[in-house]
PDB file of N, CA and C in Angstrom:
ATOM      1  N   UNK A   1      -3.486 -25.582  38.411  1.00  0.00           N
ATOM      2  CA  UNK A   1      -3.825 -24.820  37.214  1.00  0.00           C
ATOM      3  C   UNK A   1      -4.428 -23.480  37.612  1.00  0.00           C
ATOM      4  N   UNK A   2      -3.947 -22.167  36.780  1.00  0.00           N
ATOM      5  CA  UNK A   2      -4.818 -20.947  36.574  1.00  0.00           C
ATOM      6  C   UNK A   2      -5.787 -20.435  35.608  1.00  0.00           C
ATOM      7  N   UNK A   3      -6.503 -19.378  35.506  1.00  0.00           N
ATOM      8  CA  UNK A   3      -6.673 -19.039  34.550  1.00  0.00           C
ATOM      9  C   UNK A   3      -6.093 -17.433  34.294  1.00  0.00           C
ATOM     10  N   UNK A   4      -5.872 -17.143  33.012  1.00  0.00           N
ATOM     11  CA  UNK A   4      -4.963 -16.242  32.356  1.00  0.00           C
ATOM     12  C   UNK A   4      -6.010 -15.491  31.449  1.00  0.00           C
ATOM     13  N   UNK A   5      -6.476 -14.418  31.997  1.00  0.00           N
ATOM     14  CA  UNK A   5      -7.079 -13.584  30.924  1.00  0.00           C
ATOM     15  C   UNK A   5      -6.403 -12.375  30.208  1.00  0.00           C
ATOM     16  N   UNK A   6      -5.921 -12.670  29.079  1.00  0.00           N
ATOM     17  CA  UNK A   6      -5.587 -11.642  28.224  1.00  0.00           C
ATOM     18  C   UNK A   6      -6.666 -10.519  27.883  1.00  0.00           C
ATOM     19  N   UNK A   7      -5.967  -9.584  28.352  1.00  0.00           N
ATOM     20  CA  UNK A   7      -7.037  -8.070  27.457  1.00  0.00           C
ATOM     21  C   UNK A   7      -6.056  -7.448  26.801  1.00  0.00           C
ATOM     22  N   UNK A   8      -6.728  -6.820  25.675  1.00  0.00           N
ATOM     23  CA  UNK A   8      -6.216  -6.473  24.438  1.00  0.00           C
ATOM     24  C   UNK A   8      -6.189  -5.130  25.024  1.00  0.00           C
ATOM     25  N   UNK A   9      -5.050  -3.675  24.842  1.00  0.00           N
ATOM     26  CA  UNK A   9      -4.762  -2.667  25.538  1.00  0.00           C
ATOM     27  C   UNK A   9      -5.518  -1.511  24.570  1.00  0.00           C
ATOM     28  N   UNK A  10      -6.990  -0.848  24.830  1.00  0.00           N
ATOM     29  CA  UNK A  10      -7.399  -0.047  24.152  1.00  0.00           C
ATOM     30  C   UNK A  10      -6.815   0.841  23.318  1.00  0.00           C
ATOM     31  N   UNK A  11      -6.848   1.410  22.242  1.00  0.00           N
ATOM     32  CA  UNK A  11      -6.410   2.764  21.229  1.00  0.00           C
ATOM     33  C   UNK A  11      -6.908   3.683  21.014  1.00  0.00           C
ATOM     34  N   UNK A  12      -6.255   4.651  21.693  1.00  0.00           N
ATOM     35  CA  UNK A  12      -6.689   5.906  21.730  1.00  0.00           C
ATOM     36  C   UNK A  12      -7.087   6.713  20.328  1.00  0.00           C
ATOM     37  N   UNK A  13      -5.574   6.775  19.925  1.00  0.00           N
ATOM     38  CA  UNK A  13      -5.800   7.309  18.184  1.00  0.00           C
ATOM     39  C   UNK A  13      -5.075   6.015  17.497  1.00  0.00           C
ATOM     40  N   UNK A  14      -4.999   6.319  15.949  1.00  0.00           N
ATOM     41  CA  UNK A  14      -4.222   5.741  15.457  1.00  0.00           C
ATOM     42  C   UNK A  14      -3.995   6.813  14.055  1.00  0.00           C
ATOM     43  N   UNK A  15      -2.929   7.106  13.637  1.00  0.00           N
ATOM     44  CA  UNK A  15      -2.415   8.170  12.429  1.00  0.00           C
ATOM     45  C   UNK A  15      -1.365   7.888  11.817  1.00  0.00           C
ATOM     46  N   UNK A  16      -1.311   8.373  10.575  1.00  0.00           N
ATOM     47  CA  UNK A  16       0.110   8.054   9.951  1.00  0.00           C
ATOM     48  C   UNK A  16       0.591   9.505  10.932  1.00  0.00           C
ATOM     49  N   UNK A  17       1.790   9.300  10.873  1.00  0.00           N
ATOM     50  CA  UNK A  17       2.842  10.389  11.756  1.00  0.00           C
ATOM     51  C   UNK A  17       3.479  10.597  10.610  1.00  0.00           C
ATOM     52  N   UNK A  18       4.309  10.164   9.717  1.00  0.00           N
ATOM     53  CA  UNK A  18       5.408  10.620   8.292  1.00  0.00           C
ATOM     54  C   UNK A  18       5.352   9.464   7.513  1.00  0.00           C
ATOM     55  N   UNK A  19       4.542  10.484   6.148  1.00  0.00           N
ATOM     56  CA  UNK A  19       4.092   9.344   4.940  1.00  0.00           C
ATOM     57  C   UNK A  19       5.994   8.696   4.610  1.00  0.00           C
ATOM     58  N   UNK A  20       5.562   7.728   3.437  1.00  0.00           N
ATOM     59  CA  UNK A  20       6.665   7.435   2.906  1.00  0.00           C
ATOM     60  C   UNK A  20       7.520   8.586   2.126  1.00  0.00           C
ATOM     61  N   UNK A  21       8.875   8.261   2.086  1.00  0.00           N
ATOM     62  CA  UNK A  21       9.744   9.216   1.288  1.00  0.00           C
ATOM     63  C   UNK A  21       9.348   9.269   0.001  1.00  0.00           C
ATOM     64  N   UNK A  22       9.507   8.153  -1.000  1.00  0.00           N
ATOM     65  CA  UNK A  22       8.941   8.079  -1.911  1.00  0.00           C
ATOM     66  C   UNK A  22       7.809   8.624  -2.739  1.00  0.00           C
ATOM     67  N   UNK A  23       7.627   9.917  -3.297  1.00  0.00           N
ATOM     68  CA  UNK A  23       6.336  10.384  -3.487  1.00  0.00           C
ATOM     69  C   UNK A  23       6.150  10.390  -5.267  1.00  0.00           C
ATOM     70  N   UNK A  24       6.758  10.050  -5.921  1.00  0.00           N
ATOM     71  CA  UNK A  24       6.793  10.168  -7.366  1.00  0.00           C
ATOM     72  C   UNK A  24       6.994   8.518  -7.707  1.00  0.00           C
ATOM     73  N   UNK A  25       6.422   8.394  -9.079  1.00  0.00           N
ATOM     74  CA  UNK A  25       6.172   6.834  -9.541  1.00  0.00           C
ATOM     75  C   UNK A  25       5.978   6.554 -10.872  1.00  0.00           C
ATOM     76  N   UNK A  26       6.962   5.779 -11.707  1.00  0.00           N
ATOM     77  CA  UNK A  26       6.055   5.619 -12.615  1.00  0.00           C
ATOM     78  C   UNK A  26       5.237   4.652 -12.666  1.00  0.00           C
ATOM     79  N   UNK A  27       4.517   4.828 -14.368  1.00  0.00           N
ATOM     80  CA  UNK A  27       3.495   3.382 -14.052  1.00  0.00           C
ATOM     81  C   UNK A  27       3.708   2.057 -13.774  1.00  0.00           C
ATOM     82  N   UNK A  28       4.062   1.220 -13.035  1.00  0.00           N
ATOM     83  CA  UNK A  28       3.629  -0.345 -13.151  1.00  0.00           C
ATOM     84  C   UNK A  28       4.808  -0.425 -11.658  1.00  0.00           C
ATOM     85  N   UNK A  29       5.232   0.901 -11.005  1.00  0.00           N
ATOM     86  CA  UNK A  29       6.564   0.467 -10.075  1.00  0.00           C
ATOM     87  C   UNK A  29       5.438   0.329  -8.671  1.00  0.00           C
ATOM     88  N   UNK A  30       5.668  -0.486  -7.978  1.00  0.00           N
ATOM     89  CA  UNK A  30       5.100  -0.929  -6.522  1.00  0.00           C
ATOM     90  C   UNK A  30       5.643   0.223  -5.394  1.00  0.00           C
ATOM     91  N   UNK A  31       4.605   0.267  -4.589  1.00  0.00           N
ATOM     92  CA  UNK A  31       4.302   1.151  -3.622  1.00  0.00           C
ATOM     93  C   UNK A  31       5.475   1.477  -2.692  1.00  0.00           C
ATOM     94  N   UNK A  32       6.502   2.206  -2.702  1.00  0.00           N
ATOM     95  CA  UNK A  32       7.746   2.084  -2.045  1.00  0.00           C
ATOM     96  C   UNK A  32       7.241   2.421  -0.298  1.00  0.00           C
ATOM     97  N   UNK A  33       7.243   1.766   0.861  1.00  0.00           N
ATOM     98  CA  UNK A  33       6.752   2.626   2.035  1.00  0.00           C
ATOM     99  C   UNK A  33       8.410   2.788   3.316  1.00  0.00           C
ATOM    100  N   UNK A  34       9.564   3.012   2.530  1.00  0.00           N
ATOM    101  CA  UNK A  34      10.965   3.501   3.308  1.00  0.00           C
ATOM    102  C   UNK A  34      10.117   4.480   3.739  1.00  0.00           C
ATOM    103  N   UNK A  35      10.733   5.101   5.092  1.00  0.00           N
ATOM    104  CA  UNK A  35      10.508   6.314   5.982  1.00  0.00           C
ATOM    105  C   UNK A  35       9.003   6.452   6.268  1.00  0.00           C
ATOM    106  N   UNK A  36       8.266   5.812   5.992  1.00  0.00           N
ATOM    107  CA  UNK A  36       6.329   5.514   6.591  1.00  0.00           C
ATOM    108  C   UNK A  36       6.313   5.170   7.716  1.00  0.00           C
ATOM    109  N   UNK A  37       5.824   5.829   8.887  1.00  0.00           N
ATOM    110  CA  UNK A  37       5.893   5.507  10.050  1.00  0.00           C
ATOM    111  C   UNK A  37       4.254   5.999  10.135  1.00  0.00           C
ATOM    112  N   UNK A  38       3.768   5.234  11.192  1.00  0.00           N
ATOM    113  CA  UNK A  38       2.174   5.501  12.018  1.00  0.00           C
ATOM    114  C   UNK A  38       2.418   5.504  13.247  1.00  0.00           C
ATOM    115  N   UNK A  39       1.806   6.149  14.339  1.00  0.00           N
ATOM    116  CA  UNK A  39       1.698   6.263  15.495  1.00  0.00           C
ATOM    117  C   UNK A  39       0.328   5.819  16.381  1.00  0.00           C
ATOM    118  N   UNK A  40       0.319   5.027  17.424  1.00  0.00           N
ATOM    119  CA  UNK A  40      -1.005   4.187  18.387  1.00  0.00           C
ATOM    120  C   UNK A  40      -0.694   5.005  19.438  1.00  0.00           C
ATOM    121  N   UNK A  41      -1.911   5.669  19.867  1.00  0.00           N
ATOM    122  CA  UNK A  41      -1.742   6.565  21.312  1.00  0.00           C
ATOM    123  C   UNK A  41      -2.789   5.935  22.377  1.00  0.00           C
ATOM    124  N   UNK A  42      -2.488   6.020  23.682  1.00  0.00           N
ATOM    125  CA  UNK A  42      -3.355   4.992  24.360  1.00  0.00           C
ATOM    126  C   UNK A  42      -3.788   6.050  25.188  1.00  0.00           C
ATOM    127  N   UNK A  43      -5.286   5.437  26.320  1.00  0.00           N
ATOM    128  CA  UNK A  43      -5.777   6.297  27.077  1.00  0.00           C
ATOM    129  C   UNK A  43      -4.999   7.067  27.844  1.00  0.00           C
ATOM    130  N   UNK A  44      -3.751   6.412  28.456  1.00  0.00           N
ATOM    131  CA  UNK A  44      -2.907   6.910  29.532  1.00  0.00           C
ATOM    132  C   UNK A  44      -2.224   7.551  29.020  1.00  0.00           C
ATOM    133  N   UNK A  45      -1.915   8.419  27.625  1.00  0.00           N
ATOM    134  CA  UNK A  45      -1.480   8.923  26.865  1.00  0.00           C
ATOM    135  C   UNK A  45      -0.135   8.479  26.389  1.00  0.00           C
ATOM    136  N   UNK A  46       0.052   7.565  26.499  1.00  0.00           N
ATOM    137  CA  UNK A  46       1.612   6.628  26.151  1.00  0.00           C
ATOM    138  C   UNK A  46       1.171   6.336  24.386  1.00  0.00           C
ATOM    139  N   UNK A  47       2.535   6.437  23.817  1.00  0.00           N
ATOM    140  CA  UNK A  47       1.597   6.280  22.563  1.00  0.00           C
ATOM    141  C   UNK A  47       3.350   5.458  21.833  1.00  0.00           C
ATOM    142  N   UNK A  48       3.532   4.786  20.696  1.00  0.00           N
ATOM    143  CA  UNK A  48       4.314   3.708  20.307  1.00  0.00           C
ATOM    144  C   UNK A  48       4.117   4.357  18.732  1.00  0.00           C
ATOM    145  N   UNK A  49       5.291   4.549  18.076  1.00  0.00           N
ATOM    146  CA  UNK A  49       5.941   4.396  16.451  1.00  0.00           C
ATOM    147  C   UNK A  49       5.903   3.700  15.767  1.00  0.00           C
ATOM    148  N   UNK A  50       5.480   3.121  14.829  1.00  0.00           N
ATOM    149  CA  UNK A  50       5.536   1.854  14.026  1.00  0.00           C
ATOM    150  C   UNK A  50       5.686   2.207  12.675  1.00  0.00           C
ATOM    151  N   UNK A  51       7.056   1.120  11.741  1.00  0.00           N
ATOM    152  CA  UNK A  51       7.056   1.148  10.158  1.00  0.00           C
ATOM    153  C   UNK A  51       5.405   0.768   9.780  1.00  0.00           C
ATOM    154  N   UNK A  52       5.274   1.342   8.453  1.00  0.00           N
ATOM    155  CA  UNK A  52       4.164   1.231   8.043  1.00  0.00           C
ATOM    156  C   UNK A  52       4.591   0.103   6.873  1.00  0.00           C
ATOM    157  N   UNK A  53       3.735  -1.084   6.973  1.00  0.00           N
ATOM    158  CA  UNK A  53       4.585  -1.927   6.087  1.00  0.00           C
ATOM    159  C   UNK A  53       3.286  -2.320   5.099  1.00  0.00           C
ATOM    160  N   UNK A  54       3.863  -3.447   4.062  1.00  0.00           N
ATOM    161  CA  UNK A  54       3.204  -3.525   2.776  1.00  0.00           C
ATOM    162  C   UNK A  54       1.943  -4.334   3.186  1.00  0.00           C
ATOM    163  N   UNK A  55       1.969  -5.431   3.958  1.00  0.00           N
ATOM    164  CA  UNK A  55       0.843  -6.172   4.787  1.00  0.00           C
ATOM    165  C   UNK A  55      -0.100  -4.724   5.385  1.00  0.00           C
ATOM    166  N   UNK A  56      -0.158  -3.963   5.896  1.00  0.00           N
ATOM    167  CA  UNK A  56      -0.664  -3.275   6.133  1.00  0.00           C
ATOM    168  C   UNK A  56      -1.533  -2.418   5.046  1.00  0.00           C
ATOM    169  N   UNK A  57      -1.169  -2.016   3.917  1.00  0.00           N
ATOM    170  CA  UNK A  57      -1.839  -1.279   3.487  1.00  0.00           C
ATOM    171  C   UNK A  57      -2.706  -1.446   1.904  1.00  0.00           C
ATOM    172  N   UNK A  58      -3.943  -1.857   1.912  1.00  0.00           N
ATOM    173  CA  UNK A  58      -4.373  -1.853   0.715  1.00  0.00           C
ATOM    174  C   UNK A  58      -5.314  -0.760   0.025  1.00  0.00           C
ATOM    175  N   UNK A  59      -5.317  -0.833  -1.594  1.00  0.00           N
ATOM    176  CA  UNK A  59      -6.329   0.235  -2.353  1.00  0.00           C
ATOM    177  C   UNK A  59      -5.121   0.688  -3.352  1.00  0.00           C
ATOM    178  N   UNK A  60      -3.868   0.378  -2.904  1.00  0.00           N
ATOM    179  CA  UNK A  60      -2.461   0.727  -4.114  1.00  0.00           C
ATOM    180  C   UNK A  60      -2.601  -0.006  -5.651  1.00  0.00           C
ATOM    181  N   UNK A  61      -3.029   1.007  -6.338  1.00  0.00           N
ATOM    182  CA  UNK A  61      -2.469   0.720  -8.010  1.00  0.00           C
ATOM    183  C   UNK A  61      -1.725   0.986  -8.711  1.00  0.00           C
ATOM    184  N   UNK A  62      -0.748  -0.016  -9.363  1.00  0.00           N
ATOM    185  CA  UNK A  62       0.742   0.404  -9.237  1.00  0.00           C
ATOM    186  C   UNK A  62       0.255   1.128 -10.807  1.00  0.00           C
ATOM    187  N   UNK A  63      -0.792   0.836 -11.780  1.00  0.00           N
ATOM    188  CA  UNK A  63      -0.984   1.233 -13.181  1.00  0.00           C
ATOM    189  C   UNK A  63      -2.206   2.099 -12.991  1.00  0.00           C
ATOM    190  N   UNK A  64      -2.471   2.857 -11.927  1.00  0.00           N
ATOM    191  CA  UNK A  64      -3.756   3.909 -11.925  1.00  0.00           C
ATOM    192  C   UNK A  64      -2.721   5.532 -11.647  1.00  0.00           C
ATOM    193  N   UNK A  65      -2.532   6.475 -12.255  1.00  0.00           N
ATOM    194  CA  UNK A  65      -2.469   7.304 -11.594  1.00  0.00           C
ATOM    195  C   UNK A  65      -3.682   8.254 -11.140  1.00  0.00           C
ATOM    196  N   UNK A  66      -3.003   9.432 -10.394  1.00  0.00           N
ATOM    197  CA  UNK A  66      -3.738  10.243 -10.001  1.00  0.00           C
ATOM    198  C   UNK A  66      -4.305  10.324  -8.361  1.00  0.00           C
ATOM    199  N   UNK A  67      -5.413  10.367  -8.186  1.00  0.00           N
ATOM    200  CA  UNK A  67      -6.266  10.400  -7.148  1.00  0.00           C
ATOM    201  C   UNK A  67      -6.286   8.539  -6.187  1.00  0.00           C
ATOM    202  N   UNK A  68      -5.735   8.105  -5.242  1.00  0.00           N
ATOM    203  CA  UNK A  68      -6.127   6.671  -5.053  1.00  0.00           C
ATOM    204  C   UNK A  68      -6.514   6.969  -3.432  1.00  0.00           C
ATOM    205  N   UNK A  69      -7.235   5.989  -2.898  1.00  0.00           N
ATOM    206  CA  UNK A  69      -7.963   6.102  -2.113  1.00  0.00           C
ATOM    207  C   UNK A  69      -7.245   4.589  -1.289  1.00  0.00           C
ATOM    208  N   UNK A  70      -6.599   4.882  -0.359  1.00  0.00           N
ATOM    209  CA  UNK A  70      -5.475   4.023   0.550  1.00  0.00           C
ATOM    210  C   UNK A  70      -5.980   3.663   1.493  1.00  0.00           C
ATOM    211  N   UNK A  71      -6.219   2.424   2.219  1.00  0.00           N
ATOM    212  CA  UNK A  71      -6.418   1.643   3.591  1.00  0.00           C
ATOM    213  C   UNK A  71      -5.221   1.332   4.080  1.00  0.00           C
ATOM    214  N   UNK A  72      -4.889   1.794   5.779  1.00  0.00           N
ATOM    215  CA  UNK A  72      -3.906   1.764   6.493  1.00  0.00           C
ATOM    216  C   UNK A  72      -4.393   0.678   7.656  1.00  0.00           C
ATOM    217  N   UNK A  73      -4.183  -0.414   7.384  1.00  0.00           N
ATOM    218  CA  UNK A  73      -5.249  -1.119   8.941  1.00  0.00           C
ATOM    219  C   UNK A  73      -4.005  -1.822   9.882  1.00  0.00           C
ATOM    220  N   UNK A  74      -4.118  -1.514  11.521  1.00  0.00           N
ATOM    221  CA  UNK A  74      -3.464  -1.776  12.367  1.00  0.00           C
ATOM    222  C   UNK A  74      -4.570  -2.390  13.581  1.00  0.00           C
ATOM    223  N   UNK A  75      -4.282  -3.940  13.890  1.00  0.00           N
ATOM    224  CA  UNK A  75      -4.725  -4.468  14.756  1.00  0.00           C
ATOM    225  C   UNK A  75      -6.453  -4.142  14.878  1.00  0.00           C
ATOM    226  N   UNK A  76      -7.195  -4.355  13.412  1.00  0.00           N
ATOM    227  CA  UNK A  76      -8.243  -4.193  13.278  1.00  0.00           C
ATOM    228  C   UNK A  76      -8.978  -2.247  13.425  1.00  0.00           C
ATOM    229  N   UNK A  77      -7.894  -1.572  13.600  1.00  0.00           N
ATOM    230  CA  UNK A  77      -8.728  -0.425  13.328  1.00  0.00           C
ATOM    231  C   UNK A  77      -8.308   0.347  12.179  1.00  0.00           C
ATOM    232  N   UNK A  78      -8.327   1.036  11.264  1.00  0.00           N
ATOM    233  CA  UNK A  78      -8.713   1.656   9.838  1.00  0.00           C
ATOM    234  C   UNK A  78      -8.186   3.003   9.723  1.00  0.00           C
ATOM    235  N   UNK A  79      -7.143   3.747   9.437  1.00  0.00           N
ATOM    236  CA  UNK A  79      -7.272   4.803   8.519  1.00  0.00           C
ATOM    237  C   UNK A  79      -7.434   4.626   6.483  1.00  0.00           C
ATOM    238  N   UNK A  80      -8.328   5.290   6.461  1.00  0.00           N
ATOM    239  CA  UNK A  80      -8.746   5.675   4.829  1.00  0.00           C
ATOM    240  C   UNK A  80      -7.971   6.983   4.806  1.00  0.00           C
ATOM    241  N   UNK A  81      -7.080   6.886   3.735  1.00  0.00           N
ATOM    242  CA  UNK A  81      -6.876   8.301   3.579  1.00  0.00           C
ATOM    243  C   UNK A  81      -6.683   8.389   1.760  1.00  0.00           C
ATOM    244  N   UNK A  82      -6.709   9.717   1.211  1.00  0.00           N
ATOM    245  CA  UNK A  82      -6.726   9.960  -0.126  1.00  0.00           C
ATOM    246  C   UNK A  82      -5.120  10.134  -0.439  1.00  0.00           C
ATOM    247  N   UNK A  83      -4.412   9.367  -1.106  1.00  0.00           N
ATOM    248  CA  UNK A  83      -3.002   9.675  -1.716  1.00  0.00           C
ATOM    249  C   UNK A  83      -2.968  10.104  -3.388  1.00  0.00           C
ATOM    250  N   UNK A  84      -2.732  11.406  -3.608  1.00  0.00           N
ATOM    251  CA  UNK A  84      -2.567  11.665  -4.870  1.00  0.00           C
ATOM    252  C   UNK A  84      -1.687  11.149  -5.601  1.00  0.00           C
ATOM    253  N   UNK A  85      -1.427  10.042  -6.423  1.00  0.00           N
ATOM    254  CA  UNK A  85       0.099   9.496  -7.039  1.00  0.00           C
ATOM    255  C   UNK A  85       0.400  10.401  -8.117  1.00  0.00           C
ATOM    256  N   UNK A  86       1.563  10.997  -8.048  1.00  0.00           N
ATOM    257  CA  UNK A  86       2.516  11.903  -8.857  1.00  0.00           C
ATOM    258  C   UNK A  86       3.048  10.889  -9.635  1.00  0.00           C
ATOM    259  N   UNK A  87       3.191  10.876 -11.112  1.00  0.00           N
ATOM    260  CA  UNK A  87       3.696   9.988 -12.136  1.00  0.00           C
ATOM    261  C   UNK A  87       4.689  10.799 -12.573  1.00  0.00           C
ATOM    262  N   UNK A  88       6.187   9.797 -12.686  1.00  0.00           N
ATOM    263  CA  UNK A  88       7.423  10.311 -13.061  1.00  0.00           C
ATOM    264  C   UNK A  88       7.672  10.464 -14.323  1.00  0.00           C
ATOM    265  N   UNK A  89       7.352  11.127 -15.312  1.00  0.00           N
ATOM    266  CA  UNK A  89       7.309  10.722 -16.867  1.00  0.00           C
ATOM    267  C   UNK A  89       9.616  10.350 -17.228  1.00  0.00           C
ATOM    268  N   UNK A  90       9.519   9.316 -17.951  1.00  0.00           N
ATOM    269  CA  UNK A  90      10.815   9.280 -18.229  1.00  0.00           C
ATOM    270  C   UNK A  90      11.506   7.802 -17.661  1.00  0.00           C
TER     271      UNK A  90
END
């Protein structure tokens, strides 16, 4: 028998890189995130692309417009960022 120590690979940054396509909504339609990508950059400066998916992100109200205040969380670390929702009248 061995032993096997896993270490978890530090994060340098973490950012959305290109919000979703989707930027207009009307009221009651769910958070579309096609073309949402985030980016993880590491000490050694190697850094990895990732879809930004629906598990990932809470603070979305599909019946609030205006001003909403969005949590992006990846492997326990946090972007908050402010998304203005544009309402599609029609």
């Amino acid at each position: 028998t061995f032993e096997v120590e896993v270490i978890t690979r530090p994060i340098a940054f973490f950012a959305i890189s290109t919000f979703p396509t989707k930027r207009e909504y009307k009221t009651g339609e769910p958070l579309d995130l096609t073309g949402g990508k985030f980016v993880v950059g590491y000490p050694e400066g190697n850094y990895e692309i990732f879809d930004l998916t629906a598990d990932m992100i809470s603070g979305y109200n599909m019946n609030k417009s205006g001003i909403q205040i969005l949590t992006v969380t990846y492997k326990g670390y946090k972007i908050i960022y402010t998304w203005y929702k544009t309402l599609k009248i029609g």
